[in-house]
N, C-alpha and C. Protein backbone atom coordinates (compact mmCIF):
# COMPACT_ATOMS: atom_id res chain seq x y z
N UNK A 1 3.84 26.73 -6.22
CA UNK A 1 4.64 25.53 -6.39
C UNK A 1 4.77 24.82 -5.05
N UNK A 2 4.92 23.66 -5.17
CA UNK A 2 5.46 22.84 -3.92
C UNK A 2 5.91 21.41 -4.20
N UNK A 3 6.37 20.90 -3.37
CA UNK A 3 6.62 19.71 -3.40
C UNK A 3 6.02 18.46 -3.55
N UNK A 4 6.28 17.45 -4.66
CA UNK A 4 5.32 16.23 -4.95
C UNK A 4 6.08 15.66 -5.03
N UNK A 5 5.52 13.98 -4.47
CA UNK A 5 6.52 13.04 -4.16
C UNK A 5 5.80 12.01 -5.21
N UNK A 6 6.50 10.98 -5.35
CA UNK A 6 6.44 10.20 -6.68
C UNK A 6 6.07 8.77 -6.09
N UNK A 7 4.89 8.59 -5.45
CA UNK A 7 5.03 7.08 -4.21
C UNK A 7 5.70 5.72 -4.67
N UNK A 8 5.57 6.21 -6.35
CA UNK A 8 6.15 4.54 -6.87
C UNK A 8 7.54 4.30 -6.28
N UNK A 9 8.55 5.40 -6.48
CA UNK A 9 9.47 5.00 -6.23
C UNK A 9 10.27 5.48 -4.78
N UNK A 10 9.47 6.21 -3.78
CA UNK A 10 9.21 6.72 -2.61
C UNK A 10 10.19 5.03 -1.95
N UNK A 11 10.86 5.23 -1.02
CA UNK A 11 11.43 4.30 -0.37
C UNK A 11 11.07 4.25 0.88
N UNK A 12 10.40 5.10 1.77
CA UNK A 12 9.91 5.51 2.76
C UNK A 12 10.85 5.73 4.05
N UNK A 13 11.76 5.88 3.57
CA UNK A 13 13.02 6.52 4.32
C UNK A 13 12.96 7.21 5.59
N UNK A 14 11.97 8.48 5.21
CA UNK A 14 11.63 10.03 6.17
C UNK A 14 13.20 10.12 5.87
N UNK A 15 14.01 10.64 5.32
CA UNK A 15 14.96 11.44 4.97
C UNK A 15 14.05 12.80 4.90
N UNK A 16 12.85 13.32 4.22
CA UNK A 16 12.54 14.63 4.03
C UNK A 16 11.60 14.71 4.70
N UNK A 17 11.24 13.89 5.73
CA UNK A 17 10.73 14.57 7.21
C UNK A 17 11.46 15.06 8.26
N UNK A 18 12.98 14.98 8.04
CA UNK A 18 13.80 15.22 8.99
C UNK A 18 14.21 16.52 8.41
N UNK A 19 14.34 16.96 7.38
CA UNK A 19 15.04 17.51 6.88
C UNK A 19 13.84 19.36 6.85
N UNK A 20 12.49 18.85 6.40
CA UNK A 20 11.86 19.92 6.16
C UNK A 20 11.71 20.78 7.62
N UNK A 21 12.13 22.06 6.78
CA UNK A 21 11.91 23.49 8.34
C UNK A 21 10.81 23.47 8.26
N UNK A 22 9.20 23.26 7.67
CA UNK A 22 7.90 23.77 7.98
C UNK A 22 7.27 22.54 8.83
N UNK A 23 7.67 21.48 8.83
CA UNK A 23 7.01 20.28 8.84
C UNK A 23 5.64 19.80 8.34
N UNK A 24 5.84 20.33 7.06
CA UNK A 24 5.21 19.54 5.71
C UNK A 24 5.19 18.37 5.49
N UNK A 25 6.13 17.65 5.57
CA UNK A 25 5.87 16.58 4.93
C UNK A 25 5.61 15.27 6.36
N UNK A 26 4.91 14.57 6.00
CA UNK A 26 4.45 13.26 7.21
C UNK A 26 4.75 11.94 6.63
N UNK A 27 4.57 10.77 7.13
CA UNK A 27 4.71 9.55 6.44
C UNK A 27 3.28 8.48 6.55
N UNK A 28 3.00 8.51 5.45
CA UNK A 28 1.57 8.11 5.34
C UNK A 28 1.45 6.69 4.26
N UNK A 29 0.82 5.37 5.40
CA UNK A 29 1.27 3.87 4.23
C UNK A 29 2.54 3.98 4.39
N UNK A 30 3.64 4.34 4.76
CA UNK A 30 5.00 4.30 4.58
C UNK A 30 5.42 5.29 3.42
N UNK A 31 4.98 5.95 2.89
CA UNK A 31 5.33 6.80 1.85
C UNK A 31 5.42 7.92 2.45
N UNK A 32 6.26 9.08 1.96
CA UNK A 32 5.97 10.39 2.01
C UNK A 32 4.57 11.13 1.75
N UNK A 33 4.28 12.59 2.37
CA UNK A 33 3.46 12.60 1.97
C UNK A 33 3.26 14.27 2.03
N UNK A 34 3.32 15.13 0.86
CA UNK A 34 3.54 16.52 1.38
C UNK A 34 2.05 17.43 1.79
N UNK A 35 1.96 18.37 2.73
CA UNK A 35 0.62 19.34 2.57
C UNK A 35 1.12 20.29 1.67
N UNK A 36 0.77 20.39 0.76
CA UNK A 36 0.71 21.88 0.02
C UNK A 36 0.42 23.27 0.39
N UNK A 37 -0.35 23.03 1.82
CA UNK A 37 -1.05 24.39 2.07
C UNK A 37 0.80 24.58 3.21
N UNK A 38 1.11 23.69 3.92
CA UNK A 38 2.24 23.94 4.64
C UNK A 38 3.80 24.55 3.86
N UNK A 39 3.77 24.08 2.87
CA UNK A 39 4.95 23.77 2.27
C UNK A 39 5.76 24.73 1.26
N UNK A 40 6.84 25.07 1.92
CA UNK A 40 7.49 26.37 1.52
C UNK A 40 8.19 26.67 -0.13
N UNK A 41 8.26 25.29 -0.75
CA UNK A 41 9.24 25.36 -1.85
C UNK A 41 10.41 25.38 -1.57
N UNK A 42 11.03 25.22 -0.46
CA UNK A 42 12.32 25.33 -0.48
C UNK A 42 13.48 24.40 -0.91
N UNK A 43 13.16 23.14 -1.35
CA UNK A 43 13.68 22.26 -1.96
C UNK A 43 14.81 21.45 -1.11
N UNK A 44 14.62 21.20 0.10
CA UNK A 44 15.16 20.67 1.21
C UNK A 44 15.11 19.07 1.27
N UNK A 45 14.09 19.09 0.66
CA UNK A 45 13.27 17.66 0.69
C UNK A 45 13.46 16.76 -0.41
N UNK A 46 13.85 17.62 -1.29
CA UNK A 46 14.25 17.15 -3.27
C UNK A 46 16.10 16.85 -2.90
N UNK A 47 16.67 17.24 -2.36
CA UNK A 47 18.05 17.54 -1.76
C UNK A 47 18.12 16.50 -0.77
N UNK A 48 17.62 15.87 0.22
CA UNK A 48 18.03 14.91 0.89
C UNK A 48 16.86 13.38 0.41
N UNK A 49 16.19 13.66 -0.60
CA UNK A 49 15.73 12.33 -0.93
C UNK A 49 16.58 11.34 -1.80
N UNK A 50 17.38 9.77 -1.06
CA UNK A 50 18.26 9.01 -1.72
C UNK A 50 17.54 8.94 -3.17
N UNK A 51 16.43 8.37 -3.63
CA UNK A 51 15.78 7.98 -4.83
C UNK A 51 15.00 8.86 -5.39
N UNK A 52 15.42 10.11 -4.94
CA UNK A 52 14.53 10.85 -6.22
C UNK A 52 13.40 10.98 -6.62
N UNK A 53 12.80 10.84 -5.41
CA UNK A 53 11.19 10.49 -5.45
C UNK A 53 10.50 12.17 -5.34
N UNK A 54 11.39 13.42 -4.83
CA UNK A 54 10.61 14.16 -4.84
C UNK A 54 10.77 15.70 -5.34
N UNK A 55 10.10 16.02 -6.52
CA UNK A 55 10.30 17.42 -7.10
C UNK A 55 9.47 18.13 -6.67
N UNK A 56 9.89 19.50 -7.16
CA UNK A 56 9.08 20.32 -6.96
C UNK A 56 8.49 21.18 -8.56
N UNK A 57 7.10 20.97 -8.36
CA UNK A 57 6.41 21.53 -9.62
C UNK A 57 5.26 22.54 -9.07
């Protein structure tokens, strides 16, 4: 499992670049953008995103 971000409604904040302990996630076009091979599941990133742009499946 890991984290996927939803770009439609992605605000490009970096709220869950600040937030992630692995530093998974980058900002790419202004969107979020997660590595999968980095990325712990820990749901850090689903927890400080304002719009809800990012679950984990």
């Amino acid at each position: 499992m890991t984290a996927v971000v939803n770009v439609e409604s992605c605000s490009g904040c970096g709220e869950c670049v600040q937030v992630c302990p692995l530093d998974a996630i980058t900002m790419q076009n202004d969107k979020a953008s997660v590595d999968p091979e980095v990325c712990g599941d820990c749901g850090a990133c689903v927890d400080a995103c304002p719009t809800q742009s990012i679950s984990i499946s």
